[in-house]
N, C-alpha and C. Protein backbone atom coordinates (compact mmCIF):
# COMPACT_ATOMS: atom_id res chain seq x y z
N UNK A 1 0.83 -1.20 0.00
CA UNK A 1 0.00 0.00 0.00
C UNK A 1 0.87 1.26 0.00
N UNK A 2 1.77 1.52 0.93
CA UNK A 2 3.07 2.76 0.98
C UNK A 2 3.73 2.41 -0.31
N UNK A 3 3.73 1.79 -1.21
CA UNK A 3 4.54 1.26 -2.60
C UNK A 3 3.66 2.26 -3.47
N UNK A 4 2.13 1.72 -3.69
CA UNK A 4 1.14 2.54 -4.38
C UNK A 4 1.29 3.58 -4.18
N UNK A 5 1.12 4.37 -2.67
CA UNK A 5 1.04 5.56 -2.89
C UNK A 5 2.47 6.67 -3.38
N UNK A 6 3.58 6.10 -2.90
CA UNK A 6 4.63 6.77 -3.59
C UNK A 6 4.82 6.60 -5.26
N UNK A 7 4.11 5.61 -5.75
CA UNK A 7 3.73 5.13 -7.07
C UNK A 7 3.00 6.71 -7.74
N UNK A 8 1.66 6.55 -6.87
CA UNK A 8 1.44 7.35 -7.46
C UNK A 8 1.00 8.83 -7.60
N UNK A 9 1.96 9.25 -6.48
CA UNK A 9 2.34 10.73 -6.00
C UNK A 9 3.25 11.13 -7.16
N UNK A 10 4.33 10.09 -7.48
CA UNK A 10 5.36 10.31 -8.81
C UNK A 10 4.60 10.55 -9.94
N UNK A 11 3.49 10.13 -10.23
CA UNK A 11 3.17 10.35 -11.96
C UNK A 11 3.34 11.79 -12.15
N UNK A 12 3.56 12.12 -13.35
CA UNK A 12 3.52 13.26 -13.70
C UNK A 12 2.41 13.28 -14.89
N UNK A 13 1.49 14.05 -14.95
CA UNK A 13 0.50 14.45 -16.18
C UNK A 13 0.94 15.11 -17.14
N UNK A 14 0.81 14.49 -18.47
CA UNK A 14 1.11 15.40 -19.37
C UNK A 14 -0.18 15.85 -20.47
N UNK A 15 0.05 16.79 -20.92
CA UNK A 15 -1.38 17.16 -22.25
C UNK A 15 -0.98 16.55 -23.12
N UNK A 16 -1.18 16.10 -23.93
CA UNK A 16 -0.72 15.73 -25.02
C UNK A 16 -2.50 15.74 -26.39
N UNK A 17 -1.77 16.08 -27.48
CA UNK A 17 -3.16 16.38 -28.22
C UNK A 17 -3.50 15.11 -28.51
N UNK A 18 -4.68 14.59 -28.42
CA UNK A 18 -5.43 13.50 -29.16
C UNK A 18 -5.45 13.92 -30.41
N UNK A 19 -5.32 13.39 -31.12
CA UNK A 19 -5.75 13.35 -32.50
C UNK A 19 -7.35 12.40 -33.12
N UNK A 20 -7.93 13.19 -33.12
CA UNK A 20 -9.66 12.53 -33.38
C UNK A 20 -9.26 11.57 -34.32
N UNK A 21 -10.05 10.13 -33.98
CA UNK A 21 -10.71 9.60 -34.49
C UNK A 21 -10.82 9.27 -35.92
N UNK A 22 -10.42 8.76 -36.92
CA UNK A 22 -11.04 8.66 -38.15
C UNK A 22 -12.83 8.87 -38.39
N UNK A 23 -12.86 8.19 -37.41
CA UNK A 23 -14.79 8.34 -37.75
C UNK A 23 -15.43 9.69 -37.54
N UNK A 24 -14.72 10.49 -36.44
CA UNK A 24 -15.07 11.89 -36.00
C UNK A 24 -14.99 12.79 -36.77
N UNK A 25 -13.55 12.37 -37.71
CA UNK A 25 -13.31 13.09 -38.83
C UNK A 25 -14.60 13.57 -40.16
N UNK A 26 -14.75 12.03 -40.27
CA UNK A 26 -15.36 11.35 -41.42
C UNK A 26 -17.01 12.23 -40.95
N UNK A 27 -17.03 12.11 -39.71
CA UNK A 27 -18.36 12.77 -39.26
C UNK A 27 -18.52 14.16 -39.52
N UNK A 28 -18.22 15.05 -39.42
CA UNK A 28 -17.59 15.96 -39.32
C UNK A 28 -17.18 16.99 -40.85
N UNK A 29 -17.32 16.27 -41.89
CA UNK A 29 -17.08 16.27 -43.17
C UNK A 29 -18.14 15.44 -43.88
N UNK A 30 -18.86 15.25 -43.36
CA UNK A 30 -20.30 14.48 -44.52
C UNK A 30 -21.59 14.26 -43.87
N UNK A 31 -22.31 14.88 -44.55
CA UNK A 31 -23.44 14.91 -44.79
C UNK A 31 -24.30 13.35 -44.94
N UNK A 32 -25.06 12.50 -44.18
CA UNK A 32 -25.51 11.31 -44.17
C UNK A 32 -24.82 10.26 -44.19
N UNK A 33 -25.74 9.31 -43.76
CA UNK A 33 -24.97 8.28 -43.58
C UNK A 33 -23.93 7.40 -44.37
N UNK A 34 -24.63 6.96 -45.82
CA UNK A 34 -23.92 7.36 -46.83
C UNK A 34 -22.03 7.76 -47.70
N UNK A 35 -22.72 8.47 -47.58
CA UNK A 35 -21.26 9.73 -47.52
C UNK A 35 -20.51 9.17 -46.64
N UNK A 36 -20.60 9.42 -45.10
CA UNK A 36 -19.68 9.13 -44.16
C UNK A 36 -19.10 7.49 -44.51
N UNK A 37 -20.23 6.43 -44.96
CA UNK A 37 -19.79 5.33 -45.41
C UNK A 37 -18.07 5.07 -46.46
N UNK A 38 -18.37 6.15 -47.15
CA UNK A 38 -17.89 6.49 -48.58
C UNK A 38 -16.20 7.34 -47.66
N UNK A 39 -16.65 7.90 -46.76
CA UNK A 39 -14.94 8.39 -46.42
C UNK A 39 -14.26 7.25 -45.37
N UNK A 40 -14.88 6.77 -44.72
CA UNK A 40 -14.64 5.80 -43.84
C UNK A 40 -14.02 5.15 -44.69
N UNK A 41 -14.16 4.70 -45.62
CA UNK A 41 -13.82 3.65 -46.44
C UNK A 41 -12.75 3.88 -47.58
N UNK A 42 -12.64 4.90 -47.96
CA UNK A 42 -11.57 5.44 -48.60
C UNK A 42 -10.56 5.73 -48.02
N UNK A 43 -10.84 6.08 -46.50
CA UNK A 43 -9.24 6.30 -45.33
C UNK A 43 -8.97 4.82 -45.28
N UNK A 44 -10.00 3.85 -45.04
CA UNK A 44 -9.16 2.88 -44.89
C UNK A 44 -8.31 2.17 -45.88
N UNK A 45 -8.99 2.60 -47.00
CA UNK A 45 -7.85 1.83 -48.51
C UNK A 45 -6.61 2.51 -48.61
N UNK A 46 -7.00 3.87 -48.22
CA UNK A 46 -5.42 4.31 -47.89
C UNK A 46 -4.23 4.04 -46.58
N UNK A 47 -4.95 3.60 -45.70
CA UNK A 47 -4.53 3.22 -44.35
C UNK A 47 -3.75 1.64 -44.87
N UNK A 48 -4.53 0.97 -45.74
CA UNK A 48 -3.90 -0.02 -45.59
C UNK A 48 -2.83 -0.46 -47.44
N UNK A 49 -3.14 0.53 -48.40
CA UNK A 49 -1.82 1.03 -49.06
C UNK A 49 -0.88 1.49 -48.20
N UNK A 50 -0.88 2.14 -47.35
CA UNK A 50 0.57 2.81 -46.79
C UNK A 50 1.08 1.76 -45.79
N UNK A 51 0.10 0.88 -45.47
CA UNK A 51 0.63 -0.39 -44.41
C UNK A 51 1.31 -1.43 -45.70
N UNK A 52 0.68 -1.70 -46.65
CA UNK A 52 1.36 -2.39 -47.71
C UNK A 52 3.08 -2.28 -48.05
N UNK A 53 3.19 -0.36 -48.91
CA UNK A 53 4.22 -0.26 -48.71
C UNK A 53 4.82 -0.43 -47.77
N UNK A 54 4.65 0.19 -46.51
CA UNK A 54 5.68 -0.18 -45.48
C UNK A 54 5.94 -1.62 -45.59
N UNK A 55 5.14 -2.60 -45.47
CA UNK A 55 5.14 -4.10 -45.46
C UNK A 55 6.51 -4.54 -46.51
N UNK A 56 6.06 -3.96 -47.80
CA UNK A 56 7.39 -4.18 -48.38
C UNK A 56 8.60 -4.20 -47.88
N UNK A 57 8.72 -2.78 -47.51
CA UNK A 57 10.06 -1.95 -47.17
C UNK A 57 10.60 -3.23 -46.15
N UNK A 58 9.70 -3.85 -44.81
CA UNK A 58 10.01 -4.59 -44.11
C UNK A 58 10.47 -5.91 -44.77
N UNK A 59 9.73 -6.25 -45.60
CA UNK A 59 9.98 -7.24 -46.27
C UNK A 59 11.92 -7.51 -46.63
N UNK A 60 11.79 -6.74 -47.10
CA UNK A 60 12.94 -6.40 -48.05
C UNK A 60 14.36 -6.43 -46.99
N UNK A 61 13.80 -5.76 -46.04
CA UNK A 61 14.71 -5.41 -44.86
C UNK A 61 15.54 -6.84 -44.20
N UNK A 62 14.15 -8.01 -44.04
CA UNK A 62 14.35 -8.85 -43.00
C UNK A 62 15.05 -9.71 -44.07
N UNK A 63 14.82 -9.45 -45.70
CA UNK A 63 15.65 -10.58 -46.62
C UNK A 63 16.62 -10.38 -46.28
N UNK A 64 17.15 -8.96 -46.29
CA UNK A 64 18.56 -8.42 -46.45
C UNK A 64 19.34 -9.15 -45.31
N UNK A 65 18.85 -9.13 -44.20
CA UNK A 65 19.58 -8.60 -43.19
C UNK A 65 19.49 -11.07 -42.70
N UNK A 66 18.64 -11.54 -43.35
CA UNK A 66 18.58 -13.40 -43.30
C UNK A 66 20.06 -13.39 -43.93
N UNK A 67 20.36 -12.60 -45.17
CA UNK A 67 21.05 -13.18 -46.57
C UNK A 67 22.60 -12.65 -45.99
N UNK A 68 22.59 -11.51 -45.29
CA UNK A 68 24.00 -11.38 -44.37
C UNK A 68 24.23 -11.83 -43.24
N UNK A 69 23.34 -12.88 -42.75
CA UNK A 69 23.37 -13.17 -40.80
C UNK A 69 24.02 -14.70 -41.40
N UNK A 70 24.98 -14.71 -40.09
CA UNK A 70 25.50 -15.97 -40.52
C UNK A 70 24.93 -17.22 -40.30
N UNK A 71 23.81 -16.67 -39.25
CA UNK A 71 22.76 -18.18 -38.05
C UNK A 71 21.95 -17.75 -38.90
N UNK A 72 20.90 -19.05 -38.66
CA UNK A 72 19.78 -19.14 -39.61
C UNK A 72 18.61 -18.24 -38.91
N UNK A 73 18.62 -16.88 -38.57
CA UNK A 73 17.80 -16.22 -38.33
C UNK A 73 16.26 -16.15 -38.36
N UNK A 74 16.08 -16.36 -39.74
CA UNK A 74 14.30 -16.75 -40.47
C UNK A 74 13.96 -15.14 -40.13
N UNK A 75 14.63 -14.05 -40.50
CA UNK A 75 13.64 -13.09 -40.01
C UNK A 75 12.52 -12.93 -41.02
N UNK A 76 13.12 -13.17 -42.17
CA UNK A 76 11.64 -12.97 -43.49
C UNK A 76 10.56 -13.39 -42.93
N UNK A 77 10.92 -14.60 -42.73
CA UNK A 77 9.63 -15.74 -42.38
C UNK A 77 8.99 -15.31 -41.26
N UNK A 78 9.84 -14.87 -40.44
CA UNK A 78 8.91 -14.70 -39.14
C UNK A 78 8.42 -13.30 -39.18
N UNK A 79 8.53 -12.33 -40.23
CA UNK A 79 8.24 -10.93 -40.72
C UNK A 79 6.82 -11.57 -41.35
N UNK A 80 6.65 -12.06 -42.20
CA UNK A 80 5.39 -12.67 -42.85
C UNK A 80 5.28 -13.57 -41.71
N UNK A 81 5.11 -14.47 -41.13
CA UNK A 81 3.73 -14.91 -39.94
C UNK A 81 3.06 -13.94 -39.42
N UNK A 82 4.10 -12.79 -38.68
CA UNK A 82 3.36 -11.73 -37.82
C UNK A 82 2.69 -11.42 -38.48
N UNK A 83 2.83 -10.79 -39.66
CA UNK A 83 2.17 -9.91 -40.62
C UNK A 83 0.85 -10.89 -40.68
N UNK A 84 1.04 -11.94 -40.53
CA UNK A 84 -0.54 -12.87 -41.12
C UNK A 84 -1.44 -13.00 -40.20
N UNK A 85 -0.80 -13.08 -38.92
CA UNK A 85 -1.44 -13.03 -37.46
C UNK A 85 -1.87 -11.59 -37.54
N UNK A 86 -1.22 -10.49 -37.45
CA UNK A 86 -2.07 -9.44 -37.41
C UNK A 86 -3.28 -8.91 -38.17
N UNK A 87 -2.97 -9.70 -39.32
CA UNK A 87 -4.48 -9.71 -39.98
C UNK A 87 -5.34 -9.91 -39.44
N UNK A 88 -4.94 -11.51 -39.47
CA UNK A 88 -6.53 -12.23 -38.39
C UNK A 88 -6.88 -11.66 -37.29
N UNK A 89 -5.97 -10.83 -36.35
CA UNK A 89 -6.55 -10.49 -35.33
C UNK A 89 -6.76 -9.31 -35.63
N UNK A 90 -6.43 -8.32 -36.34
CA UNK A 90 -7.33 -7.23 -37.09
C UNK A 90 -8.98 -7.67 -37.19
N UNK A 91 -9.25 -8.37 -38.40
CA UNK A 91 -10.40 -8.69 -38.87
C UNK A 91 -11.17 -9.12 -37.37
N UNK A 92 -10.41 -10.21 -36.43
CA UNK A 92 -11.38 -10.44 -35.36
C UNK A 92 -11.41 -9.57 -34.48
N UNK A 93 -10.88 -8.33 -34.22
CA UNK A 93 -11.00 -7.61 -33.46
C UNK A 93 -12.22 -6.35 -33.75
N UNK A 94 -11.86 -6.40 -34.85
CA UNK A 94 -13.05 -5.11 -35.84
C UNK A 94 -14.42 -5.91 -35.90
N UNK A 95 -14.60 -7.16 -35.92
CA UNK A 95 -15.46 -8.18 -36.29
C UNK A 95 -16.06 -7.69 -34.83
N UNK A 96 -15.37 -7.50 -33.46
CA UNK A 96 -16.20 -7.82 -32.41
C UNK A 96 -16.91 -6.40 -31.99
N UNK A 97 -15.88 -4.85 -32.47
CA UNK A 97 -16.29 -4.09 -32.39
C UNK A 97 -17.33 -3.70 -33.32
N UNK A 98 -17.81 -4.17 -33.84
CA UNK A 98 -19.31 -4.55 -34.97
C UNK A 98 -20.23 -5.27 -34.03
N UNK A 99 -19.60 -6.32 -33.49
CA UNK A 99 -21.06 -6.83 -33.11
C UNK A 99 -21.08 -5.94 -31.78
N UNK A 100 -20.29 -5.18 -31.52
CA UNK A 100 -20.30 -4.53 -29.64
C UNK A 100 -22.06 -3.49 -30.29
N UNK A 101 -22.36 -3.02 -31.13
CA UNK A 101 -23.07 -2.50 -31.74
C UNK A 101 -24.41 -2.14 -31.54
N UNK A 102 -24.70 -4.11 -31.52
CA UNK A 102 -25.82 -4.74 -30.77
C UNK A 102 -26.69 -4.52 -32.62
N UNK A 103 -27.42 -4.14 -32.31
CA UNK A 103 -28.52 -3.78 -33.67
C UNK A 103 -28.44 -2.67 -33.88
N UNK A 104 -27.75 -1.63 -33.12
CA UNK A 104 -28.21 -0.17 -33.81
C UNK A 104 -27.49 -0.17 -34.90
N UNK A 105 -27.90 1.55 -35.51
CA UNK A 105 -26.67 1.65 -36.53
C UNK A 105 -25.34 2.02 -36.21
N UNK A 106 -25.01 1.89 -37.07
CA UNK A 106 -23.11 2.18 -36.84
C UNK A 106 -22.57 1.48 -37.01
N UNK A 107 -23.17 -0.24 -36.76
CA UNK A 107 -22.07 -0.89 -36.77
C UNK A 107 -20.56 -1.07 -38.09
N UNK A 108 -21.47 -0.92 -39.42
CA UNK A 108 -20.34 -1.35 -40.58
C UNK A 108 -19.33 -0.02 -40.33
N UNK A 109 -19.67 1.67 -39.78
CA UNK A 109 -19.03 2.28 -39.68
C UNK A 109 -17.95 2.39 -38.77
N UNK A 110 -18.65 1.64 -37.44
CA UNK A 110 -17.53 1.51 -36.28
C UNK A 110 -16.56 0.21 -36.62
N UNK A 111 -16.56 -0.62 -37.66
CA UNK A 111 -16.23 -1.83 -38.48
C UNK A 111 -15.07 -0.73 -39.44
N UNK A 112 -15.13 -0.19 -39.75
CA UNK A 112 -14.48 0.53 -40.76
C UNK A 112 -13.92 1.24 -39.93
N UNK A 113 -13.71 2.38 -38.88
CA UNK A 113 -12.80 2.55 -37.63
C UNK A 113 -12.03 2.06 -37.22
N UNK A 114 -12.56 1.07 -36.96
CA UNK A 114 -11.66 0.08 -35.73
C UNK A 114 -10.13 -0.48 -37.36
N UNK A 115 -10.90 -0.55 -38.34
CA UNK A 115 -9.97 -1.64 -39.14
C UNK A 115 -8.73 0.19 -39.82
N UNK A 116 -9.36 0.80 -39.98
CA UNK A 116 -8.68 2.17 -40.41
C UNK A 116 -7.29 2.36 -38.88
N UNK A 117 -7.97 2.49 -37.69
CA UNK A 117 -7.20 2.56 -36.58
C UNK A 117 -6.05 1.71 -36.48
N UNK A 118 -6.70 0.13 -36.45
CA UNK A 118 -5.10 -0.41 -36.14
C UNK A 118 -4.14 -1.01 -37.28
N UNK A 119 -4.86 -0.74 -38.85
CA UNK A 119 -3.81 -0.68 -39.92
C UNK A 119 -3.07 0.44 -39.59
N UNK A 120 -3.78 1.73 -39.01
CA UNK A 120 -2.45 3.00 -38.50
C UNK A 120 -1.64 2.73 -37.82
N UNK A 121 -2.26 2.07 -36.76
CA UNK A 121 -1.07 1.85 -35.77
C UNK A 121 0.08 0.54 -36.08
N UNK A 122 -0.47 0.12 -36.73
CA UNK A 122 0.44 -1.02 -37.41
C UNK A 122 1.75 -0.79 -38.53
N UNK A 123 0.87 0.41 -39.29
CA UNK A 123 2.33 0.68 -39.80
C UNK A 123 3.26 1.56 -39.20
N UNK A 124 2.60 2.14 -38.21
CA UNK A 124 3.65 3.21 -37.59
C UNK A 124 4.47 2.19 -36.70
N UNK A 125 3.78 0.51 -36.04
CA UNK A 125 4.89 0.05 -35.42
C UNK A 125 6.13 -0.55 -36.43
N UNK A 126 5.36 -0.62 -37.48
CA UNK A 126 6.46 -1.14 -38.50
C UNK A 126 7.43 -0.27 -39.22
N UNK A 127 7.00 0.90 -39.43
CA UNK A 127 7.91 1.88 -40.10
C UNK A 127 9.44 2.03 -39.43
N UNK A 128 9.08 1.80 -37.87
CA UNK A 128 10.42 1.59 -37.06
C UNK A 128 11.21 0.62 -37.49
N UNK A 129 11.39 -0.40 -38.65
CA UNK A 129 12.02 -1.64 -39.43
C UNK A 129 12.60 -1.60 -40.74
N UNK A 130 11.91 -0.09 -41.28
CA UNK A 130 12.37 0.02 -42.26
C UNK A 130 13.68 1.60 -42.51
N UNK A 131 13.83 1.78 -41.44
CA UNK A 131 15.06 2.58 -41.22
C UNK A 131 16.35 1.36 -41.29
């Protein structure tokens, strides 16, 4: 308990800006439901072109770096599993924030969020691989 509280007398708060939402965006810029369908969905084809390229770049990286290691590394290989696992758990993760939904509307839009969100965050963890 004296651990916790010196725990958390130390934090320090910081501001830091959120950056809204894809969907807030998308809200925010269109007129019906529709429409908002139509940008939702266009961030995400771009969300996941720029995860592509990067994917390459990684690609390319983990050949390089198998084809100069003298131990049998496998980084390619194990660069493509992750990459395949994060799919699936993409799709099942967006899959559940759809059904979190229940029947109202929103769901294909909060489906299109969730999958726009962590193709972002996915290539930004990957872009760190291709330096």
């Amino acid at each position: 308990m004296v651990m916790l509280t010196r725990l958390s007398l130390g934090l320090v708060l910081f501001s830091v800006p959120v950056e809204a939402s894809i969907l807030t965006q998308c809200s925010e810029h269109s007129e019906g439901h529709q429409v908002l369908t139509v940008c939702l969905e266009e961030a995400y084809q771009q969300a996941e072109l720029q995860l592509l390229t990067t994917e390459i770049k990684v690609l390319k990286n983990m050949a390089e770096l198998d084809a100069i290691s003298s131990a049998a590394i496998g980084a390619e290989a194990a660069f493509q599993r992750a990459q395949s696992s994060f799919r699936e758990w993409r799709e099942q993760q967006c899959q559940f924030v759809k059904a979190s939904y229940g029947s109202g509307n929103g769901a294909g839009q909060g489906y299109l969020d969730c999958l726009y969100t962590l193709t972002n965050e996915q290539e930004r963890r990957l872009n760190e691989y291709t330096k």
